[in-house]
Protein backbone atom coordinates (compact mmCIF):
# COMPACT_ATOMS: atom_id res chain seq x y z
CA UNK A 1 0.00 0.00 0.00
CA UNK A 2 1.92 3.44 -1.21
CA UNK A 3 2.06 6.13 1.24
CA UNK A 4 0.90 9.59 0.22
CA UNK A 5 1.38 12.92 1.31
CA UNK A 6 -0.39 16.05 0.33
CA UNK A 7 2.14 18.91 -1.08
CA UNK A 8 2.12 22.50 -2.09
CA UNK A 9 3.54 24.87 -4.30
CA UNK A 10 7.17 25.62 -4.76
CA UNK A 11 7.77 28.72 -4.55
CA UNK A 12 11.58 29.63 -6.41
CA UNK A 13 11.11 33.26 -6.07
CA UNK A 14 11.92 33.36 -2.20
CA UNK A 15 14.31 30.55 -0.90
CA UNK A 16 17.09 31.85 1.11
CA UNK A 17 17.82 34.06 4.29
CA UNK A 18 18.55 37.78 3.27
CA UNK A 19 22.04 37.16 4.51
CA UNK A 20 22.24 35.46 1.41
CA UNK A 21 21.61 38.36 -1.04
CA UNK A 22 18.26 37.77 -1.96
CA UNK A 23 14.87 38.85 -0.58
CA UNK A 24 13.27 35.68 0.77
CA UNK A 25 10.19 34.33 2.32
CA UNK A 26 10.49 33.72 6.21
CA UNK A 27 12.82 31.47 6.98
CA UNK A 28 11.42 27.91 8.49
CA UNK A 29 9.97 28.18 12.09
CA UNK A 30 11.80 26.45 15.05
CA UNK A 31 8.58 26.24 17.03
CA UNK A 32 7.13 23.27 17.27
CA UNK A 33 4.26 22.63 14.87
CA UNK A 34 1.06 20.33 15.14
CA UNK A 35 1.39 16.98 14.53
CA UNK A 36 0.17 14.25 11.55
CA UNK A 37 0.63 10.99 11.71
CA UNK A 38 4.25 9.55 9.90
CA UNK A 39 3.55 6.60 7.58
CA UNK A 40 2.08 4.33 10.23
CA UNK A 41 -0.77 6.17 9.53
CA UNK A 42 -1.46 4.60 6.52
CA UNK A 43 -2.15 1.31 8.71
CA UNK A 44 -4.16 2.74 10.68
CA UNK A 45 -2.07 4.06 13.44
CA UNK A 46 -2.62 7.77 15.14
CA UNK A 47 0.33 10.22 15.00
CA UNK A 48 3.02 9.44 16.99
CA UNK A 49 3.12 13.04 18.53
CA UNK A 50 6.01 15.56 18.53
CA UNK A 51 9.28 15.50 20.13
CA UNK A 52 9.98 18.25 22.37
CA UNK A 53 12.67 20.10 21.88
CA UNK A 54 16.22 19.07 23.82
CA UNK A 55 15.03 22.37 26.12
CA UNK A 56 11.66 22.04 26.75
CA UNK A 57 10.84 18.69 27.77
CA UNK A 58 7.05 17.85 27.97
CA UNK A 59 6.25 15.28 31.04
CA UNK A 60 6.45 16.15 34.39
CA UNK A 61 9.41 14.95 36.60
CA UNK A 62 8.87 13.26 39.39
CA UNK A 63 10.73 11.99 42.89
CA UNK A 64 10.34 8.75 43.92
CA UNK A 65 9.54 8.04 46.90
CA UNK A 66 11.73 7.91 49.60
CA UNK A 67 12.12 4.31 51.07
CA UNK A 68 9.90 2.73 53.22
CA UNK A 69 6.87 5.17 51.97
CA UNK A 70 3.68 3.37 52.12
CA UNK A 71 1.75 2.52 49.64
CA UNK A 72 -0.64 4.89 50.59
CA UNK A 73 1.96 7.66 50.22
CA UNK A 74 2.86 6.64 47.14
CA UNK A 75 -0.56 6.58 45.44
CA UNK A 76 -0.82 10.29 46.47
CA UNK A 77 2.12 11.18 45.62
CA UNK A 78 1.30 9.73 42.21
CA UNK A 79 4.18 7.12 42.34
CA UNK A 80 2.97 3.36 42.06
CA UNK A 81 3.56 1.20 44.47
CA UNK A 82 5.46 -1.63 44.35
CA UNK A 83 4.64 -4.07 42.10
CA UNK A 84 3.09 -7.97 43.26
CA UNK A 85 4.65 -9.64 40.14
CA UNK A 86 6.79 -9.91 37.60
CA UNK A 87 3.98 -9.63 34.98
CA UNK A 88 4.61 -6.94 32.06
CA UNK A 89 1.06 -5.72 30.07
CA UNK A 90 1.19 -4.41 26.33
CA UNK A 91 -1.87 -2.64 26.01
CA UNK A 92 -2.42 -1.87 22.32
CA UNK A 93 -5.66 -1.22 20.25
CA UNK A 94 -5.99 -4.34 19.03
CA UNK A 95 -9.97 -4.80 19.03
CA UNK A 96 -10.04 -1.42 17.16
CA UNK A 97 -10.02 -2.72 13.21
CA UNK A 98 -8.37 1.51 12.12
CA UNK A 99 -5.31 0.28 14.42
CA UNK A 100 -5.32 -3.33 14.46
CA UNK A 101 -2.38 -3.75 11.75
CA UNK A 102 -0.17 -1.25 13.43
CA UNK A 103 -0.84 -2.69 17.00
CA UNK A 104 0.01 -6.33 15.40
CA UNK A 105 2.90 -5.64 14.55
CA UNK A 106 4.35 -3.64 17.41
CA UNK A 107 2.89 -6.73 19.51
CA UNK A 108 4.89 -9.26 17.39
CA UNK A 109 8.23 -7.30 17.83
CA UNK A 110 7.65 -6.93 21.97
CA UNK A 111 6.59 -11.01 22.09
CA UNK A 112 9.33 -12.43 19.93
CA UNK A 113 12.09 -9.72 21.92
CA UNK A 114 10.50 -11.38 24.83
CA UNK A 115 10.81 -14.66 24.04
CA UNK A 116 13.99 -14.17 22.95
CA UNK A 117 15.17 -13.27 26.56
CA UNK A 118 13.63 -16.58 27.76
CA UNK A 119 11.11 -13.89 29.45
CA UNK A 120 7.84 -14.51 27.30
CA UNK A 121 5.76 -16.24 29.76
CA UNK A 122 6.28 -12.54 31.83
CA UNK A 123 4.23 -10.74 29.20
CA UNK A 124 0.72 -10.49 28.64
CA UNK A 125 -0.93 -8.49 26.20
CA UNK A 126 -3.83 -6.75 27.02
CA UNK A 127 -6.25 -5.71 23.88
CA UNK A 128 -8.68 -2.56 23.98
CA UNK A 129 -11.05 -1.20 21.60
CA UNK A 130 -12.65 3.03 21.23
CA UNK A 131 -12.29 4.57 24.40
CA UNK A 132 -10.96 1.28 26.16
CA UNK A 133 -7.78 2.49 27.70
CA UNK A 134 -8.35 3.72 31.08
CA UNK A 135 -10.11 0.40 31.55
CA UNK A 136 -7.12 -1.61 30.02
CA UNK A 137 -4.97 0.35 32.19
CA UNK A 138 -6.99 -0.38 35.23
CA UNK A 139 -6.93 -4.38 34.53
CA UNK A 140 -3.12 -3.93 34.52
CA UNK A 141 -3.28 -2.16 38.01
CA UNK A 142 -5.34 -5.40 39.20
CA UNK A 143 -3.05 -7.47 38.37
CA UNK A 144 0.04 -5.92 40.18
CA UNK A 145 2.16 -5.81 36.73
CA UNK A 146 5.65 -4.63 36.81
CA UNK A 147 4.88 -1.77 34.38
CA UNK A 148 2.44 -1.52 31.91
CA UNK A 149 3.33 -0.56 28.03
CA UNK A 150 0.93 1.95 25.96
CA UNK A 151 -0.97 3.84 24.82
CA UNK A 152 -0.10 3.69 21.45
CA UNK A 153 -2.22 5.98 20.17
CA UNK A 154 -2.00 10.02 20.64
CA UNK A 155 -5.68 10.07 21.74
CA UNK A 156 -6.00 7.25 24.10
CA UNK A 157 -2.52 8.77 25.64
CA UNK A 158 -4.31 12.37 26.25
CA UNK A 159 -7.30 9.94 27.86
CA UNK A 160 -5.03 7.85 29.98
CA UNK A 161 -3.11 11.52 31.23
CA UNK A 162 -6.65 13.51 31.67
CA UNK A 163 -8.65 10.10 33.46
CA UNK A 164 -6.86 10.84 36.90
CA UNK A 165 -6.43 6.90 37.54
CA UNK A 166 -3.85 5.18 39.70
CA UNK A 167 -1.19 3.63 37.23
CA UNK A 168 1.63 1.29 37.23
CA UNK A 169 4.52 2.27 35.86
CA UNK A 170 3.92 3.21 32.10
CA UNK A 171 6.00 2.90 28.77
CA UNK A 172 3.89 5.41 26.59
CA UNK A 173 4.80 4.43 22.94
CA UNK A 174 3.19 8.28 22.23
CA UNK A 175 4.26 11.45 23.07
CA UNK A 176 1.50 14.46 23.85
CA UNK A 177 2.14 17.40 22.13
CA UNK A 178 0.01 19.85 23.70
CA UNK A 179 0.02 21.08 27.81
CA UNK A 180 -1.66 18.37 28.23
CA UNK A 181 0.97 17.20 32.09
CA UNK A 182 1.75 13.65 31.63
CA UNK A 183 1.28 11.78 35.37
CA UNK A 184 4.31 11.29 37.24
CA UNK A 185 4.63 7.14 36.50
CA UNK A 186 3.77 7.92 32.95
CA UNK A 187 6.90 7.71 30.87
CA UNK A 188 7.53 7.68 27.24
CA UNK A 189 9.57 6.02 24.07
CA UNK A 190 8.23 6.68 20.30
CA UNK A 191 9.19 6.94 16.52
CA UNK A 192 8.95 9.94 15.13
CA UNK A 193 10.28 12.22 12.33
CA UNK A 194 11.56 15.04 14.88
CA UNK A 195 13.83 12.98 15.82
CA UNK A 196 15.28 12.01 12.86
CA UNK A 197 15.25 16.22 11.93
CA UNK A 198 17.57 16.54 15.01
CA UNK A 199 19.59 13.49 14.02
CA UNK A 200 20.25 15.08 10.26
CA UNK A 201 21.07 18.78 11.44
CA UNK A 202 24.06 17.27 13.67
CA UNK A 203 25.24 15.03 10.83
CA UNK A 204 24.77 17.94 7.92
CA UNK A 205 26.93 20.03 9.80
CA UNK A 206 29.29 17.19 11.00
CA UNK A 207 29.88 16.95 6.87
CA UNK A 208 30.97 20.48 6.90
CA UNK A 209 27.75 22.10 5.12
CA UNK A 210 27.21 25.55 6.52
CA UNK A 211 24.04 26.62 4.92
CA UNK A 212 21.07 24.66 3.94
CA UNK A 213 18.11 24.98 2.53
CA UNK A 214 14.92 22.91 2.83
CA UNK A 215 12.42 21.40 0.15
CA UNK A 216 9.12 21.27 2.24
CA UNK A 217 5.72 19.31 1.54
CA UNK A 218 3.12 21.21 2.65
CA UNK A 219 1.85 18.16 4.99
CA UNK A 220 1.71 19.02 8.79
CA UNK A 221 3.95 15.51 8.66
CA UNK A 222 6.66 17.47 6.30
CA UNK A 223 6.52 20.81 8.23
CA UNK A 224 7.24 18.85 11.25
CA UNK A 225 10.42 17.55 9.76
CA UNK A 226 11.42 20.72 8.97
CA UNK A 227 10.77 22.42 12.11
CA UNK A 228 12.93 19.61 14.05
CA UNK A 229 15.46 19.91 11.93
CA UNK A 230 15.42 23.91 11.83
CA UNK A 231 15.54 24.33 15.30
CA UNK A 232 18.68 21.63 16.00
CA UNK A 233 20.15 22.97 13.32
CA UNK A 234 20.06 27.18 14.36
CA UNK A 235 20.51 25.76 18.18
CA UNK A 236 24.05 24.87 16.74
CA UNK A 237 25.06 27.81 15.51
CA UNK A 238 23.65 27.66 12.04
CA UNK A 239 21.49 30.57 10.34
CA UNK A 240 17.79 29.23 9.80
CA UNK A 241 16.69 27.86 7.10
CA UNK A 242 14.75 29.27 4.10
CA UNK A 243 11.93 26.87 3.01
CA UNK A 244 11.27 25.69 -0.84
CA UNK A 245 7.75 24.76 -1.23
CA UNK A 246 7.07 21.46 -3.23
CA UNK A 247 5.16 21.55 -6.55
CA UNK A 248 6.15 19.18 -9.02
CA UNK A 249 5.39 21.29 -12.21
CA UNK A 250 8.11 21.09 -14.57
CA UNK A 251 8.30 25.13 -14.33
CA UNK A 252 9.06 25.65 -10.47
CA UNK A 253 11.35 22.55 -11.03
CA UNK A 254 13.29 24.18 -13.05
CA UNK A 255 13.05 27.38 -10.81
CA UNK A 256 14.25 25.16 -8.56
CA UNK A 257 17.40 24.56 -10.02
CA UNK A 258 18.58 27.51 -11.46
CA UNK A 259 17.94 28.92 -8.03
CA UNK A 260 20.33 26.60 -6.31
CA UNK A 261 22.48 26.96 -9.35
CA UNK A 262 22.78 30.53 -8.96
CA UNK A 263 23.35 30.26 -5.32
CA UNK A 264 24.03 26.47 -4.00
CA UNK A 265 23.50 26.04 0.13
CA UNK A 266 25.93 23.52 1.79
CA UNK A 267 22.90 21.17 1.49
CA UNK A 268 19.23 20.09 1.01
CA UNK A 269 16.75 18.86 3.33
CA UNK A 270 14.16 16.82 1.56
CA UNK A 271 10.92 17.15 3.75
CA UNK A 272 8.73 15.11 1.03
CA UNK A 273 8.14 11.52 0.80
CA UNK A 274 10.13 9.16 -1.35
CA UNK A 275 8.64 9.62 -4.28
CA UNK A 276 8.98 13.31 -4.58
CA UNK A 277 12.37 13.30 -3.40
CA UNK A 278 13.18 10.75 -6.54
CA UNK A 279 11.12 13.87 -8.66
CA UNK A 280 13.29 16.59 -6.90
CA UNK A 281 16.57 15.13 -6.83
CA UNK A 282 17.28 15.50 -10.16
CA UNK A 283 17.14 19.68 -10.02
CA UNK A 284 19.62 20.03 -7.12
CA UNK A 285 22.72 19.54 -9.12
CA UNK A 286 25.71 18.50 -6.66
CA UNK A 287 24.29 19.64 -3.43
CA UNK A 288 23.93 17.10 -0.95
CA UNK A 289 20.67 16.15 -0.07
CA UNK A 290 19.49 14.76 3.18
CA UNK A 291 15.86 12.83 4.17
CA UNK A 292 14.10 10.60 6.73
CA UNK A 293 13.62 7.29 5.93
CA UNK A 294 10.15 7.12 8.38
CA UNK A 295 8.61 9.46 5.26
CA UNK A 296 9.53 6.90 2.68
CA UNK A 297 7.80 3.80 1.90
CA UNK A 298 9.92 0.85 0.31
CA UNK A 299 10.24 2.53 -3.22
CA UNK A 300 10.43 0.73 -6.67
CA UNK A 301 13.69 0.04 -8.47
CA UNK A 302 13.46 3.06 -10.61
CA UNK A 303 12.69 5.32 -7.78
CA UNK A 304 15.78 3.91 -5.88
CA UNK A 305 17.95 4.75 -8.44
CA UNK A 306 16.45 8.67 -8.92
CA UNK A 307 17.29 8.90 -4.79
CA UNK A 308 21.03 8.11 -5.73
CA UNK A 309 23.19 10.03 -3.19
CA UNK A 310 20.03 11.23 -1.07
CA UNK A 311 21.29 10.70 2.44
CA UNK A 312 18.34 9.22 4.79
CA UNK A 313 17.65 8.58 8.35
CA UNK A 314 16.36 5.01 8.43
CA UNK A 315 16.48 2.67 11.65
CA UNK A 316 19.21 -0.14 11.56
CA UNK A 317 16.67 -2.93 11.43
CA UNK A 318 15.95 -2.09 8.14
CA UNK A 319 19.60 -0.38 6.87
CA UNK A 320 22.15 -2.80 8.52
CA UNK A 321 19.88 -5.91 8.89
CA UNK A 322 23.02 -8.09 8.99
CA UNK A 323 24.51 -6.27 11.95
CA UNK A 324 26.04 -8.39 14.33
CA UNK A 325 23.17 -7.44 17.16
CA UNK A 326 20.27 -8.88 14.41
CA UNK A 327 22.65 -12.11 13.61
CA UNK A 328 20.56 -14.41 15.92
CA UNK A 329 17.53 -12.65 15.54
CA UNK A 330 14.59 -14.47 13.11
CA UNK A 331 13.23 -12.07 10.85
CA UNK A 332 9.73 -11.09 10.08
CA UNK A 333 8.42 -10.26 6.85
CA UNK A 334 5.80 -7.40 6.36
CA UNK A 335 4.43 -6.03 2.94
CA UNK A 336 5.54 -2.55 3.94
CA UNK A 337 8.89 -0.81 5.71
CA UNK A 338 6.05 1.49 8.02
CA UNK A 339 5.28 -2.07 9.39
CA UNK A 340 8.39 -3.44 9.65
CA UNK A 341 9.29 -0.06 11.35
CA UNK A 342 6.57 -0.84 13.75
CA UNK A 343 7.72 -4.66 14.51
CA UNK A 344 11.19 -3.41 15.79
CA UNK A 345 9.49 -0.35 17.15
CA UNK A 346 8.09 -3.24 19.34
CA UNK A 347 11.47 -5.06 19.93
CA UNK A 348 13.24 -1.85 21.27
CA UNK A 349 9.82 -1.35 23.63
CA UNK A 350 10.20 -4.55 25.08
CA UNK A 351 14.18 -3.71 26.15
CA UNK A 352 12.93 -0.64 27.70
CA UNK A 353 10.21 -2.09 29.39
CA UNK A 354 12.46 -5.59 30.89
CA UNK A 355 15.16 -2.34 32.79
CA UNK A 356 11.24 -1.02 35.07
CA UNK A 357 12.57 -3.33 37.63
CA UNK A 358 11.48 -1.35 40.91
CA UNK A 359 10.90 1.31 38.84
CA UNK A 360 12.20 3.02 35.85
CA UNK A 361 16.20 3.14 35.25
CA UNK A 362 18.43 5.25 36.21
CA UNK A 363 19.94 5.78 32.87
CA UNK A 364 19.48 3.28 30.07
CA UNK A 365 22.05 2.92 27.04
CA UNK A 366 21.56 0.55 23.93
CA UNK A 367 22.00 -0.05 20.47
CA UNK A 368 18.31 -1.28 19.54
CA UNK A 369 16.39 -2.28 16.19
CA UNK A 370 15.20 1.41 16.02
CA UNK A 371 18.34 3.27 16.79
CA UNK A 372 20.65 4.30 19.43
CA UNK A 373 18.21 4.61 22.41
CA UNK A 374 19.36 6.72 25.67
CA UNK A 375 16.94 7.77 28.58
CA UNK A 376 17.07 11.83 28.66
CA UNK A 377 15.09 14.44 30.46
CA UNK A 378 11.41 14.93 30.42
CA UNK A 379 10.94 11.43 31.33
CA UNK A 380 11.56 10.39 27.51
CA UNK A 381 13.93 7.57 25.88
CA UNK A 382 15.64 9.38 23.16
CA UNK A 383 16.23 7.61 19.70
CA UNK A 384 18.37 8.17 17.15
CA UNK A 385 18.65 6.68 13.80
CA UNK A 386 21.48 5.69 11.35
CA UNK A 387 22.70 7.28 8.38
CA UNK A 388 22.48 5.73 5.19
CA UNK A 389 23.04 6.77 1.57
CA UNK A 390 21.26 5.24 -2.00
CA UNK A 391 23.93 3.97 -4.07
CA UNK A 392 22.76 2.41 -7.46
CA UNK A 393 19.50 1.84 -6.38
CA UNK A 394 20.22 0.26 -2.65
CA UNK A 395 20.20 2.00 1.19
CA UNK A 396 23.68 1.41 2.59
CA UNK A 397 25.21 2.60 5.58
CA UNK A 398 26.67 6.42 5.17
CA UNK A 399 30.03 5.02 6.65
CA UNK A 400 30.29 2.05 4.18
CA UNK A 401 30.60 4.20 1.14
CA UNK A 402 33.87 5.77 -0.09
């Protein structure tokens, strides 16, 4: 099933900062923008929401308790108590037919990681329909489990945060991007395209490019990408960005390229899907052009060879899938990269979840299906992606290629 995204017009007339030479549309914001769901959507699955920036992290903190609280204390205090068993719950809209495809597949990745660690028989998997998650959530209090995994979709999320229940500890794979305060044993790992924007600033300027401009669908999705990137990229020094608004009419394609002809940045973001970026690669000449891979869906042949030295943020599951950490790992297959995406999405949950042993970790370090996953402030587990670059017609790894 292809994955879409709406875009707008390209606009050639006004691309780049005045610092440039040129008289120029506003530069891309570095607010944060509202969010649209990344290609999971097209399975069904709501947004995963927006990353907050590295400043302005979005849950609350919390203290633990200090020990020998009671449990009393620690309901109050918003803390769960200690947990009665061993038992970890995946609570996923599964008996919701919009998200069922997504949720299976982010189930199969958390079972099989579990079973992998000899730890299966310590999951169970709790399935909710519409407006089921604050009584999913509740069964999982009942049954004393360790911590609790979910929501998985932005909406249920906001639910679970506004319903004022007692929780166990909880992996949200969501993030809220609103005011909505996230409760104090609420804490949170997801896949998202912000933080793939943050991961391509730091490498664009790591490669030495010192300007750059950015090719943006007009998609919430798109303007996301740009944002995250925008802001990581101006919070390191760099002048912001100039956006170039996709059309794919042969004459603002050519616009296109005599613009960046006239005046060539260090480098390209591509905030468009796959497809376009095979259309628009052909009209930036030389400079190097950078993407994320969770925008893409597996793309044919032909438009793997017109992405030919595009540079894309993809998860190592699916760009080094003979690394030594997959070696002994059996392999799914799935009719799509968004649900393959999902399936390790579930594998790297399952890691997070196994380190809740009295209660979240103190830190948490590992090289996962996803990306290189670290717990940072806000109460959220970071993720960041690989780099890998098309050569004839194939994703390799960046640091594979002469």
């Amino acid at each position: 099933m292809a994955v879409v995204f709406a875009a707008a017009a390209l606009s050639c007339a006004s691309v780049r900062p005045a610092t440039r030479g040129r008289v120029v549309a506003p530069p891309i914001t570095v607010q944060p923008l509202p969010p649209e769901p990344n290609p999971a959507t097209t399975y069904g699955i709501a947004p995963p929401l927006q990353v907050p920036s590295e400043s302005e992290p979005n849950a609350i903190e919390a203290t633990p308790p200090e020990a020998g609280a009671s449990a009393q204390e620690a309901a109050t205090s918003g803390i769960p108590a200690s947990p009665t068993s061993d038992l970890i719950a995946l609570v996923l809209p599964l008996d919701e037919p919009a998200f069922e495809r997504a949720a299976g597949a982010v189930r199969d990745g958390f079972l099989d990681a579990a079973a992998a660690a000899g730890k299966g028989g310590d999951c169970i998997v709790l399935a909710h329909g519409r407006d089921g998650i604050v009584a999913a959530f509740e069964a999982a209090r009942a049954k004393g489990v360790r911590v609790a995994v979910g929501a998985l979709v932005r909406d249920d999320l906001r639910a679970l945060a506004l319903a004022n229940a007692e929780l166990p500890w909880t992996l949200a794979l969501n993030q809220l991007d609103d005011a909505t305060p996230l409760p104090p044993a609420i804490y949170s790992f997801s896949l998202t395209v912000e933080s793939d924007g943050r991961m391509l600033a730091r490498r664009a300027q790591a490669f030495g490019a010192h300007s750059i401009d950015v090719v943006e669908g007009d998609s919430p999705l798109m303007k996301r990408l740009a944002s995250s990137f925008a802001t990581a990229w101006t919070n390191r020094g760099g002048a912001a960005p100039a956006a170039l608004r996709f059309d794919p009419t042969p004459e603002t394609m050519t616009g296109l390229r005599r613009t960046l002809t006239r005046d060539p940045p260090g480098a390209v973001l591509l905030a468009v899907n796959g497809a376009h970026a095979a259309l628009v690669k052909p009209f930036i000449g030389d400079v190097v052009a950078y993407a994320s891979g969770l925008v893409f869906e597996r793309p044919s042949p032909a438009v793997a060879r017109d992405l030919d030295g595009v540079r894309v943020a993809e998860i190592p599951w699916l760009l080094t899938p003979d690394a030594p950490q997959f070696a002994t790992i059996a392999r799914r297959a799935f009719d799509s990269d968004a649900l393959a995406r999902l399936y390790a999405f579930g594998r790297d949950a399952y890691a997070i979840a196994a380190s809740f042993t009295d209660g979240p970790p103190a830190s948490f370090d590992r090289d996962g299906a996803t990306g290189h996953i670290t717990f940072g402030p806000g109460h959220e587990f970071q993720r960041e992606g690989a780099l890998g670059v098309y050569r004839d017609g194939a994703l390799v790894p960046l640091e594979t290629v002469p």
